[in-house]
N, C-alpha and C. Protein backbone atom coordinates (compact mmCIF):
# COMPACT_ATOMS: atom_id res chain seq x y z
N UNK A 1 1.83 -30.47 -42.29
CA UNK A 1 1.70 -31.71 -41.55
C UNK A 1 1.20 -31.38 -40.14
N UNK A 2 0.55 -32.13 -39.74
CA UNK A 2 -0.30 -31.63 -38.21
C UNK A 2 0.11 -32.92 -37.27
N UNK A 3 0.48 -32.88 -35.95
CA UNK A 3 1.26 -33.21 -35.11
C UNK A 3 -0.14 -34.09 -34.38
N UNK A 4 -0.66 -34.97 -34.01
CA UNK A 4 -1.77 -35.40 -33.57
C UNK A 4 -1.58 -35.89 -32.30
N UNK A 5 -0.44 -35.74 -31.54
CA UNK A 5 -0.33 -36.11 -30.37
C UNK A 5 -1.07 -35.32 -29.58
N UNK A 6 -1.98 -35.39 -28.55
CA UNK A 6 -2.38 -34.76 -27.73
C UNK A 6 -2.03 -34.21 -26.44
N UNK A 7 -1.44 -32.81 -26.09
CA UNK A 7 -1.01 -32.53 -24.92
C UNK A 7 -2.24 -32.42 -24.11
N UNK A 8 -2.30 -32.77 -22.55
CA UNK A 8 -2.59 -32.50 -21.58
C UNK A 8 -3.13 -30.47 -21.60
N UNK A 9 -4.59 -30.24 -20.87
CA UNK A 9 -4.05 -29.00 -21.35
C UNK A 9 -3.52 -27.93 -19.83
N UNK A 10 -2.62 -27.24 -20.45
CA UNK A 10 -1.74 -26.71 -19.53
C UNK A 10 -2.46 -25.82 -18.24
N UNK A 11 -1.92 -26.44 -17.07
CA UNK A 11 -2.38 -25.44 -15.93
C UNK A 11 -1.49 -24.86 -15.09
N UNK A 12 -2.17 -23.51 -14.59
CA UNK A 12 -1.65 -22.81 -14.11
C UNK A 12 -0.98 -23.33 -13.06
N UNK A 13 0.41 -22.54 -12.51
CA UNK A 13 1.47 -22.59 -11.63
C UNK A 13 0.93 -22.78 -10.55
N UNK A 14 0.18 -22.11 -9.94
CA UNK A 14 -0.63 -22.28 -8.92
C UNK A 14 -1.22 -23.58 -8.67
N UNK A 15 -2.02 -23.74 -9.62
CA UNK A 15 -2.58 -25.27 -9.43
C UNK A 15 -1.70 -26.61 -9.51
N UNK A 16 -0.58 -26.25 -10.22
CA UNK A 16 0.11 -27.08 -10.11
C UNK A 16 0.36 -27.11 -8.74
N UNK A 17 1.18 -26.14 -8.14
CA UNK A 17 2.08 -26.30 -6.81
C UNK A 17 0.69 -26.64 -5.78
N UNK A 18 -0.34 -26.32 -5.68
CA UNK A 18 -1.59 -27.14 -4.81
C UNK A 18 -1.24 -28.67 -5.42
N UNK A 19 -2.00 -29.08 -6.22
CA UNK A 19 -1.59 -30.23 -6.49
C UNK A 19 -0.33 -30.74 -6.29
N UNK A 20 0.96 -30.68 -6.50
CA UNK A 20 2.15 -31.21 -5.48
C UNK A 20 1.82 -31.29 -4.15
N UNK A 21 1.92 -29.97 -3.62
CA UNK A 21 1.29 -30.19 -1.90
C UNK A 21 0.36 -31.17 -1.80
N UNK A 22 -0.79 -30.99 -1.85
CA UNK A 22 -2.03 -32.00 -1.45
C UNK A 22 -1.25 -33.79 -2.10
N UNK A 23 -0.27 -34.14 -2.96
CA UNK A 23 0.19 -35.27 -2.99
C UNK A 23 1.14 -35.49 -1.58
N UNK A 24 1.88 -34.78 -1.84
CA UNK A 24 3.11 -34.71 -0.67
C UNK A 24 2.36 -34.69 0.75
N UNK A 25 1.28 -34.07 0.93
CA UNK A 25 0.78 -34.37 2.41
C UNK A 25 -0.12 -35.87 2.28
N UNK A 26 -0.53 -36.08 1.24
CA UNK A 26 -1.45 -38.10 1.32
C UNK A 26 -0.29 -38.56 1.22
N UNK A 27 1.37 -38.57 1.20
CA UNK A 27 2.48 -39.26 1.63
C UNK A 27 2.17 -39.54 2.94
N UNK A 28 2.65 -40.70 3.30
CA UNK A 28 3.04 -41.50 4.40
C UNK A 28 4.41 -40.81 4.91
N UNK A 29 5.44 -40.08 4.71
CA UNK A 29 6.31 -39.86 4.95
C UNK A 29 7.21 -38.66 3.50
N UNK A 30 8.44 -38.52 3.84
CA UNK A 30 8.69 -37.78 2.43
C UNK A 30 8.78 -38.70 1.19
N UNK A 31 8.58 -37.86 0.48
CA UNK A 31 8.25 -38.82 -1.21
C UNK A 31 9.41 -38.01 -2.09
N UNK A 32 9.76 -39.11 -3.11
CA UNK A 32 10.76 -38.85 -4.34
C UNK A 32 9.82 -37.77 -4.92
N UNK A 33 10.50 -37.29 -5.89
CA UNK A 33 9.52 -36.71 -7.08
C UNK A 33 9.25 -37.51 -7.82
N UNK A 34 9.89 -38.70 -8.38
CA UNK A 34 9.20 -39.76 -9.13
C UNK A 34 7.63 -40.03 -8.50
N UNK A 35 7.41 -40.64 -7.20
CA UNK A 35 6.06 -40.98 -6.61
C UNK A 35 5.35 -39.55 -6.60
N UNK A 36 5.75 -38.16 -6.71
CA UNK A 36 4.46 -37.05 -6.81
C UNK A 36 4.14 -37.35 -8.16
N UNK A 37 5.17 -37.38 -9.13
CA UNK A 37 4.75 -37.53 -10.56
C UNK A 37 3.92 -38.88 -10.64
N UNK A 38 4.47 -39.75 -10.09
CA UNK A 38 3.52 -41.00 -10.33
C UNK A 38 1.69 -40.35 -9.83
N UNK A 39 1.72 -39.97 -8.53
CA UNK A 39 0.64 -39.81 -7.74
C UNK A 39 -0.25 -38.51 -8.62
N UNK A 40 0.49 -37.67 -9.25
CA UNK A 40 -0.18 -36.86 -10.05
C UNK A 40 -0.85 -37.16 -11.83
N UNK A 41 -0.41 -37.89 -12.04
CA UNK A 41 -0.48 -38.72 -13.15
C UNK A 41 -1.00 -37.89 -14.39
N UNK A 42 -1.23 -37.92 -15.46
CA UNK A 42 -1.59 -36.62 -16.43
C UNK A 42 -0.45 -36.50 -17.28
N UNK A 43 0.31 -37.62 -17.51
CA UNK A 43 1.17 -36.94 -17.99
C UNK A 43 2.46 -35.68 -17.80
N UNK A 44 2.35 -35.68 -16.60
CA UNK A 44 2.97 -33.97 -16.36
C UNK A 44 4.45 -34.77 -16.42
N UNK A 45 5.44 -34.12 -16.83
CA UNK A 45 7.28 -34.33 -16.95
C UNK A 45 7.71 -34.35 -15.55
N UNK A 46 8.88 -35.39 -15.26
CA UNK A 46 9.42 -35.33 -14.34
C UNK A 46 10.28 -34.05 -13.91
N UNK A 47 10.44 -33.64 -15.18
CA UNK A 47 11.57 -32.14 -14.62
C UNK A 47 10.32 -30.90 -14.21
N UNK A 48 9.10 -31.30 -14.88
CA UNK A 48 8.28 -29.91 -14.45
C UNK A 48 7.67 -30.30 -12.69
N UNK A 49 7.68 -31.90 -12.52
CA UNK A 49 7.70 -31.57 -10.58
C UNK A 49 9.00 -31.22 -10.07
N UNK A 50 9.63 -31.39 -11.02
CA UNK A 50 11.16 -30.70 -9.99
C UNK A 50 11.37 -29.34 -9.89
N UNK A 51 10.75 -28.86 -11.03
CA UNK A 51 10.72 -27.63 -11.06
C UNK A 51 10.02 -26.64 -10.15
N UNK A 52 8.62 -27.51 -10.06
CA UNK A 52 7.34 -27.13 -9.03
C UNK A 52 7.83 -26.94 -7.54
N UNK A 53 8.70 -28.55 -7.04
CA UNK A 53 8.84 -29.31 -5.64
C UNK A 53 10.25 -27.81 -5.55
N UNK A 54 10.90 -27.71 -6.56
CA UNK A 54 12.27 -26.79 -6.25
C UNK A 54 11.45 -25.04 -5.97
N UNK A 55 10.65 -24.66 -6.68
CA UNK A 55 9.90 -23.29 -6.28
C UNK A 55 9.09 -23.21 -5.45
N UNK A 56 8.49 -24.50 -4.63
CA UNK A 56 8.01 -24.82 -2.96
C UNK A 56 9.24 -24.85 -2.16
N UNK A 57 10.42 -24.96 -2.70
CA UNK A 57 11.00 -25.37 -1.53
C UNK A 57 11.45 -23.48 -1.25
N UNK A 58 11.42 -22.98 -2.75
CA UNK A 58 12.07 -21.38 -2.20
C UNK A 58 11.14 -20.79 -1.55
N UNK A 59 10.14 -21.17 -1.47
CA UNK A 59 8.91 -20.07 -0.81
C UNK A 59 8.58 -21.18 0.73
N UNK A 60 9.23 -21.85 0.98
CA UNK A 60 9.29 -22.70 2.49
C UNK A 60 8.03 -23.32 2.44
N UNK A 61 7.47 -23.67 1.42
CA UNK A 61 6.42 -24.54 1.02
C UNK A 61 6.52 -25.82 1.31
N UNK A 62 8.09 -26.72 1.11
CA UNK A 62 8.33 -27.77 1.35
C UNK A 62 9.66 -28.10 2.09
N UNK A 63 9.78 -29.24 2.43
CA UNK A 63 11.30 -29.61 2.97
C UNK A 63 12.01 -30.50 2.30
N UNK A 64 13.69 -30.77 2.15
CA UNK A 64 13.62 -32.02 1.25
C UNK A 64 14.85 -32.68 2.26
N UNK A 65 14.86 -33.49 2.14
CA UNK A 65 16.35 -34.32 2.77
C UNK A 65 16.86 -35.27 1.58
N UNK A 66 18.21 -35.34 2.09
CA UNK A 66 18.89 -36.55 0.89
C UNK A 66 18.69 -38.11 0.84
N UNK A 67 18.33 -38.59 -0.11
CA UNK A 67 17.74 -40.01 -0.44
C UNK A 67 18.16 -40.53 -1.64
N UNK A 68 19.70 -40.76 -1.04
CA UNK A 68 21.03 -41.10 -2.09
C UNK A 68 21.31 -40.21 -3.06
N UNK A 69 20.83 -40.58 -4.09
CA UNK A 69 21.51 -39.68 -5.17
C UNK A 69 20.57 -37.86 -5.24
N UNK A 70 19.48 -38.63 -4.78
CA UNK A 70 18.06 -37.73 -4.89
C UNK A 70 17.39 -37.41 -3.46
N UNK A 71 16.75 -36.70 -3.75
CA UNK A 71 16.56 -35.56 -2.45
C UNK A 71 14.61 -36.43 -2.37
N UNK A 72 14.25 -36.73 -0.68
CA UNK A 72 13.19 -36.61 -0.53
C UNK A 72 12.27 -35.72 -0.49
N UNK A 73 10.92 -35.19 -0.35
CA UNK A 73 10.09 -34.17 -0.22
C UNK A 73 8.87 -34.48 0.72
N UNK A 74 8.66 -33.25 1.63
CA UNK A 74 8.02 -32.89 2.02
C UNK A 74 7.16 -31.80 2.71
N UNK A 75 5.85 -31.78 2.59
CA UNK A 75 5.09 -30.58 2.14
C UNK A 75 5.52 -29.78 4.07
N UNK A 76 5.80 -28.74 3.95
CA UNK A 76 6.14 -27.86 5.08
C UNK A 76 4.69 -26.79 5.51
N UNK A 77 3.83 -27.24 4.55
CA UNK A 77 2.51 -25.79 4.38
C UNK A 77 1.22 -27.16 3.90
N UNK A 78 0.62 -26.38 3.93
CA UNK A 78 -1.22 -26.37 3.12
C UNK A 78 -1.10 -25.57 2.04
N UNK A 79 -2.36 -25.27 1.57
CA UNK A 79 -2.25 -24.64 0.88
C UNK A 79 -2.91 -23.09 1.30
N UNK A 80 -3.43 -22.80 2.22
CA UNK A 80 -3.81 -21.55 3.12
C UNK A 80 -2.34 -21.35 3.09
N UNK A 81 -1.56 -21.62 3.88
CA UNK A 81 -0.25 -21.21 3.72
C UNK A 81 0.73 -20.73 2.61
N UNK A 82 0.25 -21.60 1.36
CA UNK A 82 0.72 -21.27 0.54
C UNK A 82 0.42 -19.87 -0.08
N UNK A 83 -1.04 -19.40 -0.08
CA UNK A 83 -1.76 -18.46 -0.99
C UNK A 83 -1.49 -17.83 0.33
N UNK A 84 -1.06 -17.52 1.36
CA UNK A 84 -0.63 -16.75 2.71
C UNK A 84 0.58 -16.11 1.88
N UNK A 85 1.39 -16.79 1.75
CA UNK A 85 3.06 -16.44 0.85
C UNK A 85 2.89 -16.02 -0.31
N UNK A 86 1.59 -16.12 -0.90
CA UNK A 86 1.51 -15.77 -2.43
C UNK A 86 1.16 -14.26 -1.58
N UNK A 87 0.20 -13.72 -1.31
CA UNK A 87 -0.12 -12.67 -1.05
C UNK A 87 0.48 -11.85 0.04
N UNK A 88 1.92 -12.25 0.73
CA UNK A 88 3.03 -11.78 1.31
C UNK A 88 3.72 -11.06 0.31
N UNK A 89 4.12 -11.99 -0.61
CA UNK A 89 5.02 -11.57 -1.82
C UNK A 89 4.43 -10.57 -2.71
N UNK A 90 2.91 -10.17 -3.19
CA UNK A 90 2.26 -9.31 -3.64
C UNK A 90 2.36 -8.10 -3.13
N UNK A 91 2.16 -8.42 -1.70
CA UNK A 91 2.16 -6.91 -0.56
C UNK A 91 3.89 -6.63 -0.53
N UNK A 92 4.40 -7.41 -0.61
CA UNK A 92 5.96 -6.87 -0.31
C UNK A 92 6.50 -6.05 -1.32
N UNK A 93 6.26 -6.74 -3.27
CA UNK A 93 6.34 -6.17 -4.33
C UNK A 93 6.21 -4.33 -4.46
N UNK A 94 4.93 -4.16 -3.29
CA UNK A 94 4.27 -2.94 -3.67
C UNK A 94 4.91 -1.54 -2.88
N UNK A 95 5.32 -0.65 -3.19
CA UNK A 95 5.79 0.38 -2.53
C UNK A 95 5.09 1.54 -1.69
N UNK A 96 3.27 1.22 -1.54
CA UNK A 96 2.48 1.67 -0.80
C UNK A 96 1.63 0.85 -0.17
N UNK A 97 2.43 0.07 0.81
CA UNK A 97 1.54 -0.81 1.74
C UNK A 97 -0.06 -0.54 2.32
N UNK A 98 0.11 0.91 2.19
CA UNK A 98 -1.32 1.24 3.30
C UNK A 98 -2.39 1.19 2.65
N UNK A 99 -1.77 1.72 1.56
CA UNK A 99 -2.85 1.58 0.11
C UNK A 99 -3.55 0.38 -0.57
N UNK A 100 -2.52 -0.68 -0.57
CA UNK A 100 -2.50 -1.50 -0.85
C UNK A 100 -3.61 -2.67 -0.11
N UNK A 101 -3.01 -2.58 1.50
CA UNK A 101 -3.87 -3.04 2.45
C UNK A 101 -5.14 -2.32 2.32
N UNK A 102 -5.40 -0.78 2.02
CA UNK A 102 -6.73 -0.48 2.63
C UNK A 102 -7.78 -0.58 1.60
N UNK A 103 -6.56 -0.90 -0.13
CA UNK A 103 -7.65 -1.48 -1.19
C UNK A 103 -7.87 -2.71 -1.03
N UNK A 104 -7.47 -3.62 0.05
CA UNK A 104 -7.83 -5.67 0.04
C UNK A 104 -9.29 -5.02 1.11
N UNK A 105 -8.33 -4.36 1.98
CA UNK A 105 -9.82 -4.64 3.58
C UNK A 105 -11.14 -3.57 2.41
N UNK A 106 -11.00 -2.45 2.07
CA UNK A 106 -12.63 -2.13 1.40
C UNK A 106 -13.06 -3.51 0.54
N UNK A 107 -12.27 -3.83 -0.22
CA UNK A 107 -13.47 -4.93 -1.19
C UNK A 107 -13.66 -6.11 -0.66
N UNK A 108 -13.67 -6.26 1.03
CA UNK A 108 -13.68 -7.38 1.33
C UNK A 108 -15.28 -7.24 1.31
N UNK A 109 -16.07 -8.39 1.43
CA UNK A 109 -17.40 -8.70 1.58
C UNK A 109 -17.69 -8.88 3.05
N UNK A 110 -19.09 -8.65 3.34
CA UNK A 110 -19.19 -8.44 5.34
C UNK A 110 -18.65 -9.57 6.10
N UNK A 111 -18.90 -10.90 5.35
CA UNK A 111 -18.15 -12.09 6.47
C UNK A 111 -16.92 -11.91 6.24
N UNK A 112 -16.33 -11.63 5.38
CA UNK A 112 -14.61 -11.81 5.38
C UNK A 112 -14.14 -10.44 6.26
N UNK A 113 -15.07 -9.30 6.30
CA UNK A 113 -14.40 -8.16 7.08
C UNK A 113 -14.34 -8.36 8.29
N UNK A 114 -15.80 -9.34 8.51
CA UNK A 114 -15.18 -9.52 10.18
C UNK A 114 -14.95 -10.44 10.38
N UNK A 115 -14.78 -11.28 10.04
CA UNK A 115 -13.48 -12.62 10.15
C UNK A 115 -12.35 -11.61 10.18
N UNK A 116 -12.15 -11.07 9.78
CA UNK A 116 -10.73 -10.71 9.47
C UNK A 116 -10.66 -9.33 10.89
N UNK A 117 -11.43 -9.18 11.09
CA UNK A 117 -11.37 -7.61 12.33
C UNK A 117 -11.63 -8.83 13.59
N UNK A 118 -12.26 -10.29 13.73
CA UNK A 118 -12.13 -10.92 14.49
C UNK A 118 -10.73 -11.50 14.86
N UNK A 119 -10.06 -11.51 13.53
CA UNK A 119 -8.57 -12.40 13.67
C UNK A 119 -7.46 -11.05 14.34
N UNK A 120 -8.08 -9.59 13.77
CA UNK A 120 -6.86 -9.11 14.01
C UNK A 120 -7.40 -8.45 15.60
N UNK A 121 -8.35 -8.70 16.45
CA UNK A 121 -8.79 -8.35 17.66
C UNK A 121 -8.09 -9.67 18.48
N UNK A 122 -7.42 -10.54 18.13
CA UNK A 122 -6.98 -11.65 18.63
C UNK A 122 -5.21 -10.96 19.04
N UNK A 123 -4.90 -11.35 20.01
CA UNK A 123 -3.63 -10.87 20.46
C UNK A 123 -2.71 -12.12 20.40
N UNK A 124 -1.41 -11.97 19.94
CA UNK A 124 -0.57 -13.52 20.29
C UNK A 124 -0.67 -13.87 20.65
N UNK A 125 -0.51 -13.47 21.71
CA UNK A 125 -0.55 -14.59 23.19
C UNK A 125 -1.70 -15.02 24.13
N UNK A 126 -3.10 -14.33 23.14
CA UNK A 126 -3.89 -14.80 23.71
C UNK A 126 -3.70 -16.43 24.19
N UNK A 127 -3.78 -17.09 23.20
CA UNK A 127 -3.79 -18.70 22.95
C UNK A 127 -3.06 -19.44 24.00
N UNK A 128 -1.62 -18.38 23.99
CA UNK A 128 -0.53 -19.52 25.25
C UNK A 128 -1.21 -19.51 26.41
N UNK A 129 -1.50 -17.48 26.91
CA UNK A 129 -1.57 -17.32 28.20
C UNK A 129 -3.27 -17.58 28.99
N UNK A 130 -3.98 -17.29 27.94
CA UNK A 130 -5.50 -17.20 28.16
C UNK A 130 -5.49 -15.56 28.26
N UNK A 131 -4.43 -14.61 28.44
CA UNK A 131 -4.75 -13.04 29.04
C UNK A 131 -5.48 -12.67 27.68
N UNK A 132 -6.39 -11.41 27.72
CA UNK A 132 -6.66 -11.11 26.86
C UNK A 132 -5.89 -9.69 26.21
N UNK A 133 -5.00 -9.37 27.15
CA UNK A 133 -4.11 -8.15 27.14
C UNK A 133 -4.38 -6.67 27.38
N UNK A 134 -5.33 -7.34 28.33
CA UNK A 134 -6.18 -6.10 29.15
C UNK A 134 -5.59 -6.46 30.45
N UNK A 135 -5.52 -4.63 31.00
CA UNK A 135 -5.17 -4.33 32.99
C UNK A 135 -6.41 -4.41 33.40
């Protein structure tokens, strides 16, 4: 016997938790998980945004406050931020950081190397103080 209901077809974790975020930030304010599920529409289960909105909230992806019985949501990140924490958690996993780092910076391509030798020539405090952290 063959089952003819049609599932939705399944996407990755990742795309899911972008998609939550990018709903939760076109909120006007924090949102139920009922209204992400509404706003995401596809069929997806109410327990799989809870599941999503609850594994944003462990990676400080989101915030929630109480809204009676049920907890509101809201997005704490982008999604740069997010894939920031995805690739925190990759580098942290690994027990040879230097290695690790000096296999991302070789395969970078020439604009991303110096974007990236531009970002890290940037000092903290440039921004507050204007110093450039030169005597």
């Amino acid at each position: 016997m063959t089952d003819h209901r049609r599932r939705p077809p399944r996407r990755a974790q990742g795309e899911l938790e972008a998609s939550v975020l990018s709903a939760l930030r076109a909120a006007d304010g924090p949102a139920t998980a009922g209204w992400v599920q509404e706003r995401l529409g596809g069929g997806l289960a109410y327990t799989t945004v809870i599941t999503i909105l609850t594994r944003l909230l462990a990676k400080g992806a989101v915030t929630r406050e109480r809204d009676g019985r049920s907890f509101a949501w809201l997005a704490a990140s982008d999604e740069a931020g997010l894939a920031a924490h995805r690739m925190r958690r990759v580098l942290d996993a690994e027990h040879d950081r230097e290695a690790v780092l000096a296999s991302f910076v070789t395969g970078l391509g020439p604009d991303d190397e110096r974007l990236l030798r531009d970002l890290l020539g940037q000092h903290p405090d440039d921004d507050a103080t204007g110093d450039d952290g030169e005597d």
